[in-house]
PDB file of N, CA and C in Angstrom:
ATOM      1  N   UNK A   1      87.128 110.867  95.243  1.00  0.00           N
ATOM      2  CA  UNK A   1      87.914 110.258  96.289  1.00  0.00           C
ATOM      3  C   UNK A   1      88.570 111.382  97.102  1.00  0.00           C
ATOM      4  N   UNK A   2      87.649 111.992  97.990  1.00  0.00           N
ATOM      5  CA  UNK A   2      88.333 113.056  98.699  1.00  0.00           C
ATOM      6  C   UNK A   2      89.500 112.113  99.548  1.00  0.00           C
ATOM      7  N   UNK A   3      90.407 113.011 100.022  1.00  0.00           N
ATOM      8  CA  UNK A   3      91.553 113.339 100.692  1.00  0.00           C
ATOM      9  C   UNK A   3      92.019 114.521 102.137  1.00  0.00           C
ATOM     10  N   UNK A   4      92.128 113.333 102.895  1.00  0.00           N
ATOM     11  CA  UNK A   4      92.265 114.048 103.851  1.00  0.00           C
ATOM     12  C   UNK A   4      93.390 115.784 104.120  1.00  0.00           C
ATOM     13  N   UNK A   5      93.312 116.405 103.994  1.00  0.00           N
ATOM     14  CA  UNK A   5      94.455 117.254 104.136  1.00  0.00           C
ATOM     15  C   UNK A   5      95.293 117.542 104.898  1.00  0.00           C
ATOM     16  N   UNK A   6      96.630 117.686 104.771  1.00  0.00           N
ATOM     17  CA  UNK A   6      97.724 118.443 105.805  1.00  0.00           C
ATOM     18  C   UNK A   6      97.473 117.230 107.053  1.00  0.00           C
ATOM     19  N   UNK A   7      98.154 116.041 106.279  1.00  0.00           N
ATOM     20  CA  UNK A   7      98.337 115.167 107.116  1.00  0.00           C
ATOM     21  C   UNK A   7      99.930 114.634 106.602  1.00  0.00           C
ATOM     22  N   UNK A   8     100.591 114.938 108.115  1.00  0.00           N
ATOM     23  CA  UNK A   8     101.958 114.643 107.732  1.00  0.00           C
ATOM     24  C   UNK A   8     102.322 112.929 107.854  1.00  0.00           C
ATOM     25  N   UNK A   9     103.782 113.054 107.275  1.00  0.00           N
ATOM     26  CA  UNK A   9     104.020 111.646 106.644  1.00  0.00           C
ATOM     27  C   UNK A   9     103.695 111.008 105.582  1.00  0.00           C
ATOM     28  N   UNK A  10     104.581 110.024 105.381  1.00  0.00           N
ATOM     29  CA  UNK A  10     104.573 109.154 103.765  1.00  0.00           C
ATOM     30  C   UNK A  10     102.650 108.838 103.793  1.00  0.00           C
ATOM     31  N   UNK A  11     101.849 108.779 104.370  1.00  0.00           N
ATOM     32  CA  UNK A  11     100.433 108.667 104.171  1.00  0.00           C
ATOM     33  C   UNK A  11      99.778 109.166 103.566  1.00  0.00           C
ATOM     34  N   UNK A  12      98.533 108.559 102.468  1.00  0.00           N
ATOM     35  CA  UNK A  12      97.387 109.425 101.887  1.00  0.00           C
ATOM     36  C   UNK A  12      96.473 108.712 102.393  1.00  0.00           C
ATOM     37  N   UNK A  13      95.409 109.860 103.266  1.00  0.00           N
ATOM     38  CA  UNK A  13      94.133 109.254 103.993  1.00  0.00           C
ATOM     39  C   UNK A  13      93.117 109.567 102.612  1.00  0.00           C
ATOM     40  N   UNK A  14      92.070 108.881 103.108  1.00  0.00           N
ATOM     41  CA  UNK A  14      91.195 109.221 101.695  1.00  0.00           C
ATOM     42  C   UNK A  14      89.811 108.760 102.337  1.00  0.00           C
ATOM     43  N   UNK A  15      88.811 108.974 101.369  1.00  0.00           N
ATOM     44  CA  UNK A  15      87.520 108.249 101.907  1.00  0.00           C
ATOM     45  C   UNK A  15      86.835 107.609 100.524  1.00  0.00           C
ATOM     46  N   UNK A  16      86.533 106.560 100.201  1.00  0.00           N
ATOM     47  CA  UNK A  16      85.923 106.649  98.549  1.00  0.00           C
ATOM     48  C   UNK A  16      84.237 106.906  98.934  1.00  0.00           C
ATOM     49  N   UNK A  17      83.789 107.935  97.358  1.00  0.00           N
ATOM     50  CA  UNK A  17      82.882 108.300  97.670  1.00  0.00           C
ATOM     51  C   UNK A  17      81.417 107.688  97.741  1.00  0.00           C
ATOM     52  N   UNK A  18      81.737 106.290  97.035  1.00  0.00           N
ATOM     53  CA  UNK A  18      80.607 105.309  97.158  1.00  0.00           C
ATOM     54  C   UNK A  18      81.059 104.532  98.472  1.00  0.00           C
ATOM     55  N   UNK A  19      81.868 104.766  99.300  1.00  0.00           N
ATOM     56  CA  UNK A  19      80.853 104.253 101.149  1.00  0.00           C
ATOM     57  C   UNK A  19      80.945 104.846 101.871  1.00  0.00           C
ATOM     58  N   UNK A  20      79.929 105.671 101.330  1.00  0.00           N
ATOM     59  CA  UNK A  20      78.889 106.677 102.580  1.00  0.00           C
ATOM     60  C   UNK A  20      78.083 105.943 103.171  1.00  0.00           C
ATOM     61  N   UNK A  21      77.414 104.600 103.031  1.00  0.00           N
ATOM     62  CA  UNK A  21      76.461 104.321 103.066  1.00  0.00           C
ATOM     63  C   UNK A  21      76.748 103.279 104.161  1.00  0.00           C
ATOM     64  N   UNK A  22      78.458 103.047 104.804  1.00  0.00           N
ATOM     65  CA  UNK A  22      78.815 102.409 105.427  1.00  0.00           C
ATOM     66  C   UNK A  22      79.196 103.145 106.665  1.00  0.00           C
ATOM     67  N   UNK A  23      79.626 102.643 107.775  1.00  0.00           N
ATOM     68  CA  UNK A  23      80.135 103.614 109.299  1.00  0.00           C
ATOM     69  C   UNK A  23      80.780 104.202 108.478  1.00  0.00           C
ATOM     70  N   UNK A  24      81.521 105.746 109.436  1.00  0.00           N
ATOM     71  CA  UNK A  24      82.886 106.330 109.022  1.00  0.00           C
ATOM     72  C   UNK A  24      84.092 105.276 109.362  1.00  0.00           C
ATOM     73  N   UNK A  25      84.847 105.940 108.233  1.00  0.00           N
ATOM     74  CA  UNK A  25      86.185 105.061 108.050  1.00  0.00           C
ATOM     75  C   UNK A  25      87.165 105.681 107.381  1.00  0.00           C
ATOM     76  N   UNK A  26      88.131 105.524 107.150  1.00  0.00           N
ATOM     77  CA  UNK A  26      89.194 106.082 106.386  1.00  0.00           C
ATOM     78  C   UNK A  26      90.105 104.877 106.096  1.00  0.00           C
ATOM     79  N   UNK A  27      90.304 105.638 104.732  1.00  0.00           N
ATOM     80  CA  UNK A  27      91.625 104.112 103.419  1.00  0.00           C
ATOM     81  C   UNK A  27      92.980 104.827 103.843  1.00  0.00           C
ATOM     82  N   UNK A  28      93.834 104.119 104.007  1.00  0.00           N
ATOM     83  CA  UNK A  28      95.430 104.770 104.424  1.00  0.00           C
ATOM     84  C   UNK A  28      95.990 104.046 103.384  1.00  0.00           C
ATOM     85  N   UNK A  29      96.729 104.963 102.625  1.00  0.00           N
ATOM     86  CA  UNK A  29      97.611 104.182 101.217  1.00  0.00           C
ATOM     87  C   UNK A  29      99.473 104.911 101.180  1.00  0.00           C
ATOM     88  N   UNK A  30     100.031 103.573 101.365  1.00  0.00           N
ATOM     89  CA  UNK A  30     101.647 103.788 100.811  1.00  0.00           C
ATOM     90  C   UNK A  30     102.121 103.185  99.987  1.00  0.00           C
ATOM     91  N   UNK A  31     102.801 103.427  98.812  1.00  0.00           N
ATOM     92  CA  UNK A  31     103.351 102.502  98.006  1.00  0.00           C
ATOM     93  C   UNK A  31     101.986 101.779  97.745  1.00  0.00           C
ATOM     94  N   UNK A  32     102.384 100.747  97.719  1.00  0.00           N
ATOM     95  CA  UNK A  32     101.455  99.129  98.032  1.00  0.00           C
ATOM     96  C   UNK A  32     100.766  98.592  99.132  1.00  0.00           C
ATOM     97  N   UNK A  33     101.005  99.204 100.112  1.00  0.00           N
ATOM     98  CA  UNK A  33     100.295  98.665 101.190  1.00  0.00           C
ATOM     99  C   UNK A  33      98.634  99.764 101.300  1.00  0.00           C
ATOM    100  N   UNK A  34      98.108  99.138 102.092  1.00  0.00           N
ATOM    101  CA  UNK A  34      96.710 100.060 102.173  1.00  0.00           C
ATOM    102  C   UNK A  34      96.049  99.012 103.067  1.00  0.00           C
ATOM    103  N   UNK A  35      95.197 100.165 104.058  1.00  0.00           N
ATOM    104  CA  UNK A  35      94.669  99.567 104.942  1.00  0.00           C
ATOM    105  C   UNK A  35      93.031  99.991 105.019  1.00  0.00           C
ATOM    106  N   UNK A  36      92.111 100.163 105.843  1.00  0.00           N
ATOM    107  CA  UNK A  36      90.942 100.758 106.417  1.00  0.00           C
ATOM    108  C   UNK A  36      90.389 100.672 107.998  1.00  0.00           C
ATOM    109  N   UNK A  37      90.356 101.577 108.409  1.00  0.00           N
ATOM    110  CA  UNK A  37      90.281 102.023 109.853  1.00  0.00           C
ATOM    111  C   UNK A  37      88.625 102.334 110.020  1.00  0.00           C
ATOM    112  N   UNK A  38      88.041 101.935 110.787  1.00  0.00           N
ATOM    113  CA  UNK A  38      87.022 102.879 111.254  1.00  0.00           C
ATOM    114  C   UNK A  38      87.064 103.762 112.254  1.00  0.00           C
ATOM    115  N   UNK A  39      86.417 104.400 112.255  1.00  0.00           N
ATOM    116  CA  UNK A  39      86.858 106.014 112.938  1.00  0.00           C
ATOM    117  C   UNK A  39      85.789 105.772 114.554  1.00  0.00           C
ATOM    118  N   UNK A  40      85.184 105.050 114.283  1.00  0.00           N
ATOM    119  CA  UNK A  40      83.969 105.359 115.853  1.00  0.00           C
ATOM    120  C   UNK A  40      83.660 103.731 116.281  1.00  0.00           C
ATOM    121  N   UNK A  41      84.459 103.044 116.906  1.00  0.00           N
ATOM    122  CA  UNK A  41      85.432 103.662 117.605  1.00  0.00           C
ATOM    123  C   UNK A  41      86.811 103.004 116.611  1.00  0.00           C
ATOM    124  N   UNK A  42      88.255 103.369 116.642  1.00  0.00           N
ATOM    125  CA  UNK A  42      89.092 103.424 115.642  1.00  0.00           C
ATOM    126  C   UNK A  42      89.307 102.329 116.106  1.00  0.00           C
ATOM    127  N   UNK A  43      89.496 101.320 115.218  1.00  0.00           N
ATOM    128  CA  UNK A  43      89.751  99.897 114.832  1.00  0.00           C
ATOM    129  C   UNK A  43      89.800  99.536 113.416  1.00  0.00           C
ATOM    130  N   UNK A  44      91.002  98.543 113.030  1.00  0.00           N
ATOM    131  CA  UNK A  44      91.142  97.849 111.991  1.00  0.00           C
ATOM    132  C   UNK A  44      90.228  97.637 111.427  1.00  0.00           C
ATOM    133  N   UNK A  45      89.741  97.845 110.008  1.00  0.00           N
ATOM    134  CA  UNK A  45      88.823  97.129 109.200  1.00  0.00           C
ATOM    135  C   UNK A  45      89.639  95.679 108.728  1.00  0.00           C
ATOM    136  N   UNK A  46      90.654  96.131 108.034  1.00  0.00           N
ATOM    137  CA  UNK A  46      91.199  95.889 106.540  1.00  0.00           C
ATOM    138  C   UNK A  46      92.891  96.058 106.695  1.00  0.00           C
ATOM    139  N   UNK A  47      93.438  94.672 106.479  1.00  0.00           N
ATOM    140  CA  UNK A  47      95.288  95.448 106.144  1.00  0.00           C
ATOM    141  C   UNK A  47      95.391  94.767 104.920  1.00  0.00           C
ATOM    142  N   UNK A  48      96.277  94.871 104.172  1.00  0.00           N
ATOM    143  CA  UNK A  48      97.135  94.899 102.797  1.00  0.00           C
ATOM    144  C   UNK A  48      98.426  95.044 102.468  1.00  0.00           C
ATOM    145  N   UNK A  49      98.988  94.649 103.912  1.00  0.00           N
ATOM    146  CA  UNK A  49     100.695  94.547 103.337  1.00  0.00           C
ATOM    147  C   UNK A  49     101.490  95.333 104.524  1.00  0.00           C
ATOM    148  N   UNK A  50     100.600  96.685 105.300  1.00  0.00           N
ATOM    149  CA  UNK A  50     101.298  97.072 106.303  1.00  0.00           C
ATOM    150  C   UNK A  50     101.752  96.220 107.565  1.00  0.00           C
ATOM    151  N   UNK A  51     102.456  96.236 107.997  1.00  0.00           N
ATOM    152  CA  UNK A  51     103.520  96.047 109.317  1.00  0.00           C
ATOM    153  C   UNK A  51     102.279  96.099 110.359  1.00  0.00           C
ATOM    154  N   UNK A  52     102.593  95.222 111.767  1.00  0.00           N
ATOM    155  CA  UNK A  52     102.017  95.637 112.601  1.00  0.00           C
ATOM    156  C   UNK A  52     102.325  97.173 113.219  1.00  0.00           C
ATOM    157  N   UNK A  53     103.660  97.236 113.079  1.00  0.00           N
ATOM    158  CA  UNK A  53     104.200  98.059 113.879  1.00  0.00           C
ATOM    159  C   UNK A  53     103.624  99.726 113.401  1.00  0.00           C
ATOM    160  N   UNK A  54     103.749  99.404 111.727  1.00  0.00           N
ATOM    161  CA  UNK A  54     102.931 100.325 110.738  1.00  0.00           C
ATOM    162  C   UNK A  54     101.923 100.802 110.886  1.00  0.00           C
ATOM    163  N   UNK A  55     100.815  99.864 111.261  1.00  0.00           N
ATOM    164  CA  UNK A  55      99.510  99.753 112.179  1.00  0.00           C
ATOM    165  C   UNK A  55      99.230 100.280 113.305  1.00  0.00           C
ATOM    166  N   UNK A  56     100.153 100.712 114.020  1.00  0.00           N
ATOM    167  CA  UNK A  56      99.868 101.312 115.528  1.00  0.00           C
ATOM    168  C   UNK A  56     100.184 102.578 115.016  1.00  0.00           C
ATOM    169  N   UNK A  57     101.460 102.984 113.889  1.00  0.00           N
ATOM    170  CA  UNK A  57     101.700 104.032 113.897  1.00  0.00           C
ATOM    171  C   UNK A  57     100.703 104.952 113.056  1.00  0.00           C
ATOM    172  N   UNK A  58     100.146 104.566 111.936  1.00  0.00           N
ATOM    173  CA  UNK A  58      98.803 104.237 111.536  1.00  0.00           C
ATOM    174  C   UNK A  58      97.581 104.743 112.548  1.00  0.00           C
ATOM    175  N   UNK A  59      97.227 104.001 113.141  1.00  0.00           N
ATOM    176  CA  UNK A  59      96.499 104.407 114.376  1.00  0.00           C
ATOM    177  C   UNK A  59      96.572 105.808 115.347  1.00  0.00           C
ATOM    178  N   UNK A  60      97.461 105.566 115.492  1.00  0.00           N
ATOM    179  CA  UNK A  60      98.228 107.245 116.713  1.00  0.00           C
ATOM    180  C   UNK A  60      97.642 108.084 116.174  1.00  0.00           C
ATOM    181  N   UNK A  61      98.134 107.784 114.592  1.00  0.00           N
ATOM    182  CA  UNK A  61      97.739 109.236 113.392  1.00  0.00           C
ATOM    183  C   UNK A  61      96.875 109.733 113.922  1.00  0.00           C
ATOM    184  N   UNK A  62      95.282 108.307 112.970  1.00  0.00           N
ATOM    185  CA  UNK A  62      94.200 108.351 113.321  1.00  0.00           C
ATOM    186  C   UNK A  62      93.631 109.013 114.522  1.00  0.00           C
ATOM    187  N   UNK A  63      93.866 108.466 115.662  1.00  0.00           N
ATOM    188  CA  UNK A  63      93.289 109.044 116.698  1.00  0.00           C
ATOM    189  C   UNK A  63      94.132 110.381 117.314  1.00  0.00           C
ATOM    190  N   UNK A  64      94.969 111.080 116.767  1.00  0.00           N
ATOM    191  CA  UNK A  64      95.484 112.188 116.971  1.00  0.00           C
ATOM    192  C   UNK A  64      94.758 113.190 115.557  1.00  0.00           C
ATOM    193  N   UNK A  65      94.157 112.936 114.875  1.00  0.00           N
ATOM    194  CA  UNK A  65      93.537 113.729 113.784  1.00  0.00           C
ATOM    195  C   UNK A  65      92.166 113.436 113.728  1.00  0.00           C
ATOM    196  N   UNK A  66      91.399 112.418 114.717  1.00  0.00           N
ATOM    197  CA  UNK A  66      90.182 111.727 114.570  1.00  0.00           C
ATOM    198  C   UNK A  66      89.019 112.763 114.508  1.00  0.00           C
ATOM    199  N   UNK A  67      88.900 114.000 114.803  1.00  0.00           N
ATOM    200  CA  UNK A  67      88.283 115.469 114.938  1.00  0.00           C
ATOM    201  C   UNK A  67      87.973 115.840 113.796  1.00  0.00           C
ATOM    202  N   UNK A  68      89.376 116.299 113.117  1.00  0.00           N
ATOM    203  CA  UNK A  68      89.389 116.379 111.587  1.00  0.00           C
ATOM    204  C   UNK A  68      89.185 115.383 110.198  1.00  0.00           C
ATOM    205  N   UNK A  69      89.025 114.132 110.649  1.00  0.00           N
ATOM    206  CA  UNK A  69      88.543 112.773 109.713  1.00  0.00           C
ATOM    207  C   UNK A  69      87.068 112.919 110.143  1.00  0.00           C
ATOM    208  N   UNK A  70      86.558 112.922 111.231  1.00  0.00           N
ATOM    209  CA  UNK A  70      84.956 113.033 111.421  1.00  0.00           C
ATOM    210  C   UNK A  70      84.281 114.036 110.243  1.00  0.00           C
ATOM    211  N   UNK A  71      84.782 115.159 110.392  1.00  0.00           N
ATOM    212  CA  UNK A  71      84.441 116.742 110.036  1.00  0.00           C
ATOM    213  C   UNK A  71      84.627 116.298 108.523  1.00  0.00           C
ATOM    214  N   UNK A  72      85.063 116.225 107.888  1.00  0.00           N
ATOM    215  CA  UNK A  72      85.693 115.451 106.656  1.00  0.00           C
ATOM    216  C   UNK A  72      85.073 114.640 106.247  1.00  0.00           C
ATOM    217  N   UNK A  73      84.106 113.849 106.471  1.00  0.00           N
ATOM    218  CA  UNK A  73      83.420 112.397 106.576  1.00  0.00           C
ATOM    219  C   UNK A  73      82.328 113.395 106.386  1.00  0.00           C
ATOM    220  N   UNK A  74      81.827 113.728 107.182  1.00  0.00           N
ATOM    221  CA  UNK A  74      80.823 114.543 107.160  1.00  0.00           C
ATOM    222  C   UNK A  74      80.686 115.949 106.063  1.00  0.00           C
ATOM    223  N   UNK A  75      80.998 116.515 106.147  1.00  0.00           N
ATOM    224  CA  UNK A  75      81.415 117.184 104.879  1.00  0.00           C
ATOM    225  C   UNK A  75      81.432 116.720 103.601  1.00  0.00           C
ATOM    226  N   UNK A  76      81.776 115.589 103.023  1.00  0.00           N
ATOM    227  CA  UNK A  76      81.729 114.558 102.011  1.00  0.00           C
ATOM    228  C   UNK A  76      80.084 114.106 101.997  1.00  0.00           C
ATOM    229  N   UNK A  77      80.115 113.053 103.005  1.00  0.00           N
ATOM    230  CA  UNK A  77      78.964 112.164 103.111  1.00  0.00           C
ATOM    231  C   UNK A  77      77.635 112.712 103.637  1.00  0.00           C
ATOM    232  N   UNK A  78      78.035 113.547 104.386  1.00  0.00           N
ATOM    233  CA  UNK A  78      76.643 114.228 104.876  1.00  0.00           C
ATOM    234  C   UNK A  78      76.135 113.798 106.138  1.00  0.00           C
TER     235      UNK A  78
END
């Protein structure tokens, strides 16, 4: 279950390593909540408890690090 790195805030991005086989995406986990984003183009998969508001902020991340989640994805998955 790689992990995104040197990503600030209460967030752990992650990718699990059995779905490669699916688009790119990334799991966002706090506490209890957890979501899934796809990366091309970034949109909601999946929420689990986060906030809308959580969700945009969530997002910003995403598409302010979307360079380094590709590269990462790839690197992993191939």
């Amino acid at each position: 279950m790689p992990t995104i790195p040197n990503i600030p805030g209460p967030y752990r991005l992650f990718f699990y390593s059995f779905d490669c086989n699916e688009p790119m995406h990334v799991h966002v986990e706090r506490d209890r909540s957890t979501c899934k984003f796809w990366l091309e183009p970034v949109s909601l998969a999946r929420n689990d408890g986060f906030s809308a508001k959580e969700l945009n902020q969530i997002r910003k991340l995403i598409v302010e690090r979307l360079a380094q989640m590709i590269e990462v994805w790839h690197e992993h998955c191939g």
